[in-house]
N, C-alpha and C. Protein backbone atom coordinates (compact mmCIF):
# COMPACT_ATOMS: atom_id res chain seq x y z
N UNK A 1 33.91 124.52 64.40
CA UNK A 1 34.16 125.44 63.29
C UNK A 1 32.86 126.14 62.92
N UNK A 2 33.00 127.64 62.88
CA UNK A 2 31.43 128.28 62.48
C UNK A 2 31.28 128.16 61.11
N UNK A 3 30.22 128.24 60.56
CA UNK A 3 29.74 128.53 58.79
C UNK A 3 30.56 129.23 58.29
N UNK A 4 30.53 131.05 59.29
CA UNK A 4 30.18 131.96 58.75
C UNK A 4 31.73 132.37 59.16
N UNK A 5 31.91 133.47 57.93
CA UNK A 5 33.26 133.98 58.43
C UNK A 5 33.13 134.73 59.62
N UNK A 6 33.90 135.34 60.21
CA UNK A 6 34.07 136.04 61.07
C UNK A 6 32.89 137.52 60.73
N UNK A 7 33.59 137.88 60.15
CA UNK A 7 32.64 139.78 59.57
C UNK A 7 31.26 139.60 59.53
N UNK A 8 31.09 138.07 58.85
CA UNK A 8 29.25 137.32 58.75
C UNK A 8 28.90 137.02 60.02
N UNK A 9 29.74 136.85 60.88
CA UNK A 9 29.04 135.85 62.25
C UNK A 9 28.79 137.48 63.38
N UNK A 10 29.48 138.72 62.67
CA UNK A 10 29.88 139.43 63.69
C UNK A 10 28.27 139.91 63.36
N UNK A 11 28.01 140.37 61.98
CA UNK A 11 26.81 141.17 61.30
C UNK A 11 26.10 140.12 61.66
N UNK A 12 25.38 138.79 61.74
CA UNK A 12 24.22 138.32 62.43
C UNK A 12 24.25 138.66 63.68
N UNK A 13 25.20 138.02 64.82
CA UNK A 13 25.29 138.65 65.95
C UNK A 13 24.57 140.15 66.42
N UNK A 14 25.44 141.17 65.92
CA UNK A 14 24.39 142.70 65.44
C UNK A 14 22.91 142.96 65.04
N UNK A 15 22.53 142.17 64.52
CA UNK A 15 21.24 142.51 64.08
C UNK A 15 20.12 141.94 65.10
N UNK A 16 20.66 140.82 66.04
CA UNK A 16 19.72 140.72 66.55
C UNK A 16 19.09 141.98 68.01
N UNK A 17 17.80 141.75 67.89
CA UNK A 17 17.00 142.74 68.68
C UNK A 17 17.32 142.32 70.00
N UNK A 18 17.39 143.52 70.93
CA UNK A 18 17.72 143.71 72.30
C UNK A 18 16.50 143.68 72.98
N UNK A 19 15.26 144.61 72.20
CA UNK A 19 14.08 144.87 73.00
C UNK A 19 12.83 144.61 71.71
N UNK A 20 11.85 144.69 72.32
CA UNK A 20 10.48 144.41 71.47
C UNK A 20 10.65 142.77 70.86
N UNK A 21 11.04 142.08 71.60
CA UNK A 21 11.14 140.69 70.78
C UNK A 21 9.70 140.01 70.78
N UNK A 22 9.80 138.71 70.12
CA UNK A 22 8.40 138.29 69.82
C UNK A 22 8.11 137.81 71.22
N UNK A 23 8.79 137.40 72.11
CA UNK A 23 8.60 136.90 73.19
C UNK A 23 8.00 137.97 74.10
N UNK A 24 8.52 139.21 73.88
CA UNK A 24 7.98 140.38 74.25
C UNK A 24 6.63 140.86 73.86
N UNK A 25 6.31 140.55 73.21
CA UNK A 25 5.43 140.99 72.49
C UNK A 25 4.14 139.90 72.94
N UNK A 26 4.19 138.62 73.07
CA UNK A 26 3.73 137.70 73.55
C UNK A 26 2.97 138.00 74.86
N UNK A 27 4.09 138.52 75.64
CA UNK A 27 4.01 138.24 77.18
C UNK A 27 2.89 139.73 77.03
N UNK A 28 2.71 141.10 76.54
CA UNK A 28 2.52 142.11 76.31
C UNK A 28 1.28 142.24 75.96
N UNK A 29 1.05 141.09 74.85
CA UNK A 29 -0.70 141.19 74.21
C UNK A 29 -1.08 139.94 75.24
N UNK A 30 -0.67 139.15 76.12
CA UNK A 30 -1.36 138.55 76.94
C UNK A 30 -1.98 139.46 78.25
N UNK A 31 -1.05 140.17 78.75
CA UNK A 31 -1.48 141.03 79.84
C UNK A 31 -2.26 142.53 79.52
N UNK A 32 -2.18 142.79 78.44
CA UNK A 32 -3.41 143.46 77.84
C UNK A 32 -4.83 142.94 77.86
N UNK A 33 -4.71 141.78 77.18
CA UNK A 33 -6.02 141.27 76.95
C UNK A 33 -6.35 140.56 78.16
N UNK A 34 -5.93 140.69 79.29
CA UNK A 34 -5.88 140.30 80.55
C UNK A 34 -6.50 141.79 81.21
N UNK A 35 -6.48 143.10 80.78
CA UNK A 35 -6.87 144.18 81.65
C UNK A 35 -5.61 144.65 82.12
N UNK A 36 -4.59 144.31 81.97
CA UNK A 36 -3.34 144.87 82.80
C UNK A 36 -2.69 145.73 81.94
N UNK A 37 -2.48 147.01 82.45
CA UNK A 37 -1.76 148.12 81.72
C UNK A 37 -0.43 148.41 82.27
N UNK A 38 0.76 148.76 81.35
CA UNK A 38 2.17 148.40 81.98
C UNK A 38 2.76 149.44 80.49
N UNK A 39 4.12 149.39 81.54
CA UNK A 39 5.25 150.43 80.85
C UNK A 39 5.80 149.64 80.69
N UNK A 40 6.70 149.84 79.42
CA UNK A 40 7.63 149.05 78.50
C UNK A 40 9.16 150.20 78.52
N UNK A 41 10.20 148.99 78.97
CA UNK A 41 11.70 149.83 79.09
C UNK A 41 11.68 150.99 79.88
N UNK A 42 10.99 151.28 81.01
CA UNK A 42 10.85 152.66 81.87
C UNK A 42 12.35 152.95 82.55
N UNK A 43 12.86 153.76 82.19
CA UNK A 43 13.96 154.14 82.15
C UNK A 43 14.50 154.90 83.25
N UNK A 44 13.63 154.96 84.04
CA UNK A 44 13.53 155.90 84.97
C UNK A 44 13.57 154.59 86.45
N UNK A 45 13.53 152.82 86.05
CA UNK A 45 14.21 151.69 87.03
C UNK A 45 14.93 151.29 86.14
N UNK A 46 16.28 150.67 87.55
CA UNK A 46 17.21 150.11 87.55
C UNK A 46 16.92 149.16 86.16
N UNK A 47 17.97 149.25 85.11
CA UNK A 47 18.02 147.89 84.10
C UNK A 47 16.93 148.16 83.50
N UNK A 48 15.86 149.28 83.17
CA UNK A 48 14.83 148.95 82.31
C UNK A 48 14.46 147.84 82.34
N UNK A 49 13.60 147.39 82.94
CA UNK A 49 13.04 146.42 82.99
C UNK A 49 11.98 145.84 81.71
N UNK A 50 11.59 144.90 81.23
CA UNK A 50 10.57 145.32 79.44
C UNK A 50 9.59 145.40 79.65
N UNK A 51 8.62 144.74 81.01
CA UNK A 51 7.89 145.35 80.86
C UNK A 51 7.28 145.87 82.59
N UNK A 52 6.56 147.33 82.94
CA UNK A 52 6.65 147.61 84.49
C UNK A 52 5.33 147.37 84.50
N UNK A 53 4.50 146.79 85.59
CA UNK A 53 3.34 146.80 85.93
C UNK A 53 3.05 147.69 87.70
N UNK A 54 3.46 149.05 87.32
CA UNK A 54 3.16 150.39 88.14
C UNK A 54 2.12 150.02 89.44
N UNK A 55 0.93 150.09 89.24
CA UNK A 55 0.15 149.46 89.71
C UNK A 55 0.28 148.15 90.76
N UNK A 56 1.03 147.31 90.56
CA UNK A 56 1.24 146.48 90.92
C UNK A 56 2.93 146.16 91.56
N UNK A 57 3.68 147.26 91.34
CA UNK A 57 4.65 147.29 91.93
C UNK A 57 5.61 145.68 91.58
N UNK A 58 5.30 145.57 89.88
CA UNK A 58 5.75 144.35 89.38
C UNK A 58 6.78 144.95 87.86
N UNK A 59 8.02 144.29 88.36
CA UNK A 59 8.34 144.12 86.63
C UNK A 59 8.93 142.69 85.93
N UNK A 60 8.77 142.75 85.14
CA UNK A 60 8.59 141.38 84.36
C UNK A 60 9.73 141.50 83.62
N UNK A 61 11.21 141.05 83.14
CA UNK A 61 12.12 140.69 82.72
C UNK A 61 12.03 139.45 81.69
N UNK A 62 12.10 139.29 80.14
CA UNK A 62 11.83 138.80 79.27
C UNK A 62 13.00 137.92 78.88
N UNK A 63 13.99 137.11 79.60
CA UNK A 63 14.80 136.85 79.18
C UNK A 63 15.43 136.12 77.80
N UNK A 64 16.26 136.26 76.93
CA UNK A 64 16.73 135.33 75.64
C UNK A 64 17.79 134.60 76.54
N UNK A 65 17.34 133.35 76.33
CA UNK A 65 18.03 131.88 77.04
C UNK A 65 19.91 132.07 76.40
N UNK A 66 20.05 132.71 75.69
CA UNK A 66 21.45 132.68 74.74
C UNK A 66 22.30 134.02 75.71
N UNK A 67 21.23 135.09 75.32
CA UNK A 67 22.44 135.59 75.80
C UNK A 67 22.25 136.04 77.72
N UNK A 68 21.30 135.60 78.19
CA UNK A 68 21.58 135.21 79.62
C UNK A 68 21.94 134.44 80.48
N UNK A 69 22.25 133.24 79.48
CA UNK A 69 22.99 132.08 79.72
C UNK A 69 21.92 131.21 80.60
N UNK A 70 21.04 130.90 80.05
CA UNK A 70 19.79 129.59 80.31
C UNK A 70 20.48 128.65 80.72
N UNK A 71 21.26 127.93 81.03
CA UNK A 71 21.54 126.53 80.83
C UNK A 71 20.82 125.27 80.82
N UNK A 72 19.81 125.39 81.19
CA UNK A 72 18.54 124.81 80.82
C UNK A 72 18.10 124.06 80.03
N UNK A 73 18.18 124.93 79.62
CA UNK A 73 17.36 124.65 77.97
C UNK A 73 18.46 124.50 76.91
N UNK A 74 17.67 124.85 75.75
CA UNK A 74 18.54 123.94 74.77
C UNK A 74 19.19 125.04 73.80
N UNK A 75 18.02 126.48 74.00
CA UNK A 75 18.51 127.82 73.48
C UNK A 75 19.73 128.15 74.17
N UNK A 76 20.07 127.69 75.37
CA UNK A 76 20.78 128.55 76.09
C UNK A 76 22.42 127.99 75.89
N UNK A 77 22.51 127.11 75.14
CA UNK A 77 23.98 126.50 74.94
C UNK A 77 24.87 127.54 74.20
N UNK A 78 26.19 126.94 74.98
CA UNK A 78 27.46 128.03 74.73
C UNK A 78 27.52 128.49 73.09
N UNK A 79 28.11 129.15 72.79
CA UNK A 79 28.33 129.12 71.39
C UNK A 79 29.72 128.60 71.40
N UNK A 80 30.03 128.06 69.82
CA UNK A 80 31.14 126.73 69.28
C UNK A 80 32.43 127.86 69.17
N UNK A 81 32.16 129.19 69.04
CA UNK A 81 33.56 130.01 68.76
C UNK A 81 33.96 131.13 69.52
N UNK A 82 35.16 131.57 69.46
CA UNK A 82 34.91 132.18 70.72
C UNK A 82 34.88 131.84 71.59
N UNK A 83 34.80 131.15 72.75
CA UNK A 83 34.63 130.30 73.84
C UNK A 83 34.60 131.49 74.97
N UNK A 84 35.89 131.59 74.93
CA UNK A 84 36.54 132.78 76.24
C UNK A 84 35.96 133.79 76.05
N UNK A 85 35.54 135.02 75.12
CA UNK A 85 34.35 135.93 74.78
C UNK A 85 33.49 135.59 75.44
N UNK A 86 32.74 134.35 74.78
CA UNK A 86 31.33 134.12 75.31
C UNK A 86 30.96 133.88 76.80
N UNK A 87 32.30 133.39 77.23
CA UNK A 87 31.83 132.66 78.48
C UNK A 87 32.16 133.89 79.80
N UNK A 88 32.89 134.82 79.53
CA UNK A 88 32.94 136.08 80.11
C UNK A 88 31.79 137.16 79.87
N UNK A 89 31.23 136.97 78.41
CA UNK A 89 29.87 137.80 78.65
C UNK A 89 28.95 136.93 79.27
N UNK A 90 28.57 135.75 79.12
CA UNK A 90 27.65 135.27 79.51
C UNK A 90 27.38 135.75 81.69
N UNK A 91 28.96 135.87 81.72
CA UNK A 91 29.02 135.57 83.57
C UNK A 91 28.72 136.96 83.60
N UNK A 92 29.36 138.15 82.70
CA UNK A 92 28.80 140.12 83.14
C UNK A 92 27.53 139.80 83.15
N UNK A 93 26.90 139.24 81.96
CA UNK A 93 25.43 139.25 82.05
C UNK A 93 24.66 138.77 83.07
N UNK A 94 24.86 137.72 83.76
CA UNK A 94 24.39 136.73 84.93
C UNK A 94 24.51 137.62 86.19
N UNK A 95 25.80 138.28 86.40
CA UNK A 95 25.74 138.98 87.47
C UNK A 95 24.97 140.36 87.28
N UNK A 96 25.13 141.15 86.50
CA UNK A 96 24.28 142.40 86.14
C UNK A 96 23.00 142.24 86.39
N UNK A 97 22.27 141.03 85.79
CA UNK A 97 21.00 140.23 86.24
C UNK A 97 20.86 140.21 87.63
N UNK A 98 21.64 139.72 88.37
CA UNK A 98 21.38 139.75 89.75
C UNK A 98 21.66 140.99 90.46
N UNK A 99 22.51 141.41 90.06
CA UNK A 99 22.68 143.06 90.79
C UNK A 99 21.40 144.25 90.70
N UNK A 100 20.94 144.05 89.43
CA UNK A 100 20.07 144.51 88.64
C UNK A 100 18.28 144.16 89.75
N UNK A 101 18.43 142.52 89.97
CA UNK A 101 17.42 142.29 90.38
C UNK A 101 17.40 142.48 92.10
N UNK A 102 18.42 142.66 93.03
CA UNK A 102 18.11 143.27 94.20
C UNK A 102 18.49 144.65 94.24
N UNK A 103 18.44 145.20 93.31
CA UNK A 103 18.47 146.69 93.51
C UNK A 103 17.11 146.33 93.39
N UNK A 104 16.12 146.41 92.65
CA UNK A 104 14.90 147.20 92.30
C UNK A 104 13.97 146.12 93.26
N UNK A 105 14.56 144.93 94.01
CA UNK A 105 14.06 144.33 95.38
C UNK A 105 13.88 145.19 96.67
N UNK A 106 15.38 145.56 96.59
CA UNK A 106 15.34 146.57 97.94
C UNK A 106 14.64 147.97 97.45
N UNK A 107 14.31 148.13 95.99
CA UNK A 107 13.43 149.56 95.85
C UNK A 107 11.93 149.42 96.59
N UNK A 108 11.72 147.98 96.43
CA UNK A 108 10.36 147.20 96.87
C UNK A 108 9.22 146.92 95.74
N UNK A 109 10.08 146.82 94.62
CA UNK A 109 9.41 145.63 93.00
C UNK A 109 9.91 144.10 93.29
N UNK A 110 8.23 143.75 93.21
CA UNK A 110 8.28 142.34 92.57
C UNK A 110 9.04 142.13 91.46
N UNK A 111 9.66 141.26 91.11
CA UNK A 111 10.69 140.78 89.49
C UNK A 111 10.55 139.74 89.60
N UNK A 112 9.90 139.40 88.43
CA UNK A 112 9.64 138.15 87.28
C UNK A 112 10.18 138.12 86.29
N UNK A 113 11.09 137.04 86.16
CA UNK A 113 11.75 136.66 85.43
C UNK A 113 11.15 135.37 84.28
N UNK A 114 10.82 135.70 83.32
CA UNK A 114 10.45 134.96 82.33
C UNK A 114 11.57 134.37 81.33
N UNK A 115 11.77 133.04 80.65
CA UNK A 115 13.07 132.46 80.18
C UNK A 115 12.45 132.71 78.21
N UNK A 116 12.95 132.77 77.04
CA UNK A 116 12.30 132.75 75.74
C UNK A 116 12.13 131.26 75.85
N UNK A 117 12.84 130.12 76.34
CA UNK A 117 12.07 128.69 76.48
C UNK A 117 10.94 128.63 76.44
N UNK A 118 10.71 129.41 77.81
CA UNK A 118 9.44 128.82 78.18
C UNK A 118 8.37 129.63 77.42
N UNK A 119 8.01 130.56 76.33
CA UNK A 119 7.44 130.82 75.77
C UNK A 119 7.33 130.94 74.38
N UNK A 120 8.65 129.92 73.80
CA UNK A 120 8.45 129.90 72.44
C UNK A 120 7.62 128.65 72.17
N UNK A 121 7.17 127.38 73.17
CA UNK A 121 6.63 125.96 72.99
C UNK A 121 5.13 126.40 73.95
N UNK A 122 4.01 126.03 72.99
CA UNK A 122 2.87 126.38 73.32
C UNK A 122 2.69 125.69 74.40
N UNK A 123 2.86 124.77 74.57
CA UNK A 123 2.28 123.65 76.12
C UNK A 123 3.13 124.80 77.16
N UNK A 124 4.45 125.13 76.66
CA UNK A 124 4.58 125.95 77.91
C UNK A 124 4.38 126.74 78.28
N UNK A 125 4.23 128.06 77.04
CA UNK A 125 3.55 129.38 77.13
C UNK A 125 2.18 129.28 77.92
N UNK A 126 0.99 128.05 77.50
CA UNK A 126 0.43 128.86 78.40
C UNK A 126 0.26 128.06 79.89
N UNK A 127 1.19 127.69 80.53
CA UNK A 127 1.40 127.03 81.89
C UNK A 127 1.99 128.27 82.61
N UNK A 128 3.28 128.84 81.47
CA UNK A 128 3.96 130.22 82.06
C UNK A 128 2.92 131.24 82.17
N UNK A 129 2.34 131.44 81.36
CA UNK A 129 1.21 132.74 81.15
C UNK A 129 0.11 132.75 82.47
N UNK A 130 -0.40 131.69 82.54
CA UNK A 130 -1.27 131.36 83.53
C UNK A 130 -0.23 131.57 84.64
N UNK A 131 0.84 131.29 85.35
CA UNK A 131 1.52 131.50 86.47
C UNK A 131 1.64 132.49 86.81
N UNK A 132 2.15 133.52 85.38
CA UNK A 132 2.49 135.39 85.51
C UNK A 132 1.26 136.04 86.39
N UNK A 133 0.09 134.95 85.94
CA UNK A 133 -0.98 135.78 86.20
C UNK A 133 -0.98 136.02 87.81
N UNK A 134 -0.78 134.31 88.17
CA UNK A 134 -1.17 133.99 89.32
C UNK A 134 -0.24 134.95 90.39
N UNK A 135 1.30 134.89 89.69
CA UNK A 135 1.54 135.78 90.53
C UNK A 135 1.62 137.16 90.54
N UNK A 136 1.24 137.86 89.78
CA UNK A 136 0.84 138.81 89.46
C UNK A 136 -0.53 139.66 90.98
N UNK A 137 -1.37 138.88 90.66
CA UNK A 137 -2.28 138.98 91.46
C UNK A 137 -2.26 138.14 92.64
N UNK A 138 -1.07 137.53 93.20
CA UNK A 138 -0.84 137.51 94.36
C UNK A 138 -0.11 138.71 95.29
N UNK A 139 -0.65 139.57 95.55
CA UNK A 139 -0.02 140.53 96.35
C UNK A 139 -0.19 140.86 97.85
């Protein structure tokens, strides 16, 4: 059973942010202060990617564990209402993700996929951060 009525659960749902999240923002002032300069939502690849590293023929995908369906983790659990909704967006989303990610493979971009798990818990942020790098500058 949810808290919230329906009209309440629909208006939180709504408000949350699609793009510029803190996780975004994270991953963004790390590779700055790293020297790395990058386009944010370039609209001009497949799926806008959040953030493009041009240069490097890299884009970095910021994922929210909820609505890409993490299963993982602990963000990424079903929601209690709704069931059949959720569990049909969760699978458009999963596949769009993958369709999404060998298109701009066969364009010939690296894609990194980052989870909000792994960068909302500091021990992991910077194990993840340090990896982006590594592969980043493995080319």
């Amino acid at each position: 059973m949810d808290v919230f009525s329906f009209e309440k659960r629909s208006a939180v749902m709504a408000s949350i942010r699609s793009g510029d999240t803190r996780c975004e923002w994270i991953v963004r002032r790390f590779l700055f202060s790293h020297g790395y300069r990058y386009r944010i939502h370039d609209k001009r690849l497949v799926g806008k990617p959040d953030i493009v590293l041009p240069k490097y023929r890299t884009v970095i995908f910021v994922h929210g564990c909820f609505w890409h369906g993490h299963t993982a983790c602990r963000y990424g659990r079903e929601s209690r209402t709704n069931l059949r909704f959720w569990r049909e967006k969760m699978l458009k989303n999963s596949l769009r993700d993958a369709r999404v990610t060998e298109s701009l493979r066969r364009l010939g971009w690296r894609v990194i996929v980052l989870w909000e798990c792994e960068l909302r818990s500091k021990q992991l942020r910077e194990a993840t951060l340090e990896g982006l790098l590594s592969e980043i500058q493995s080319i």
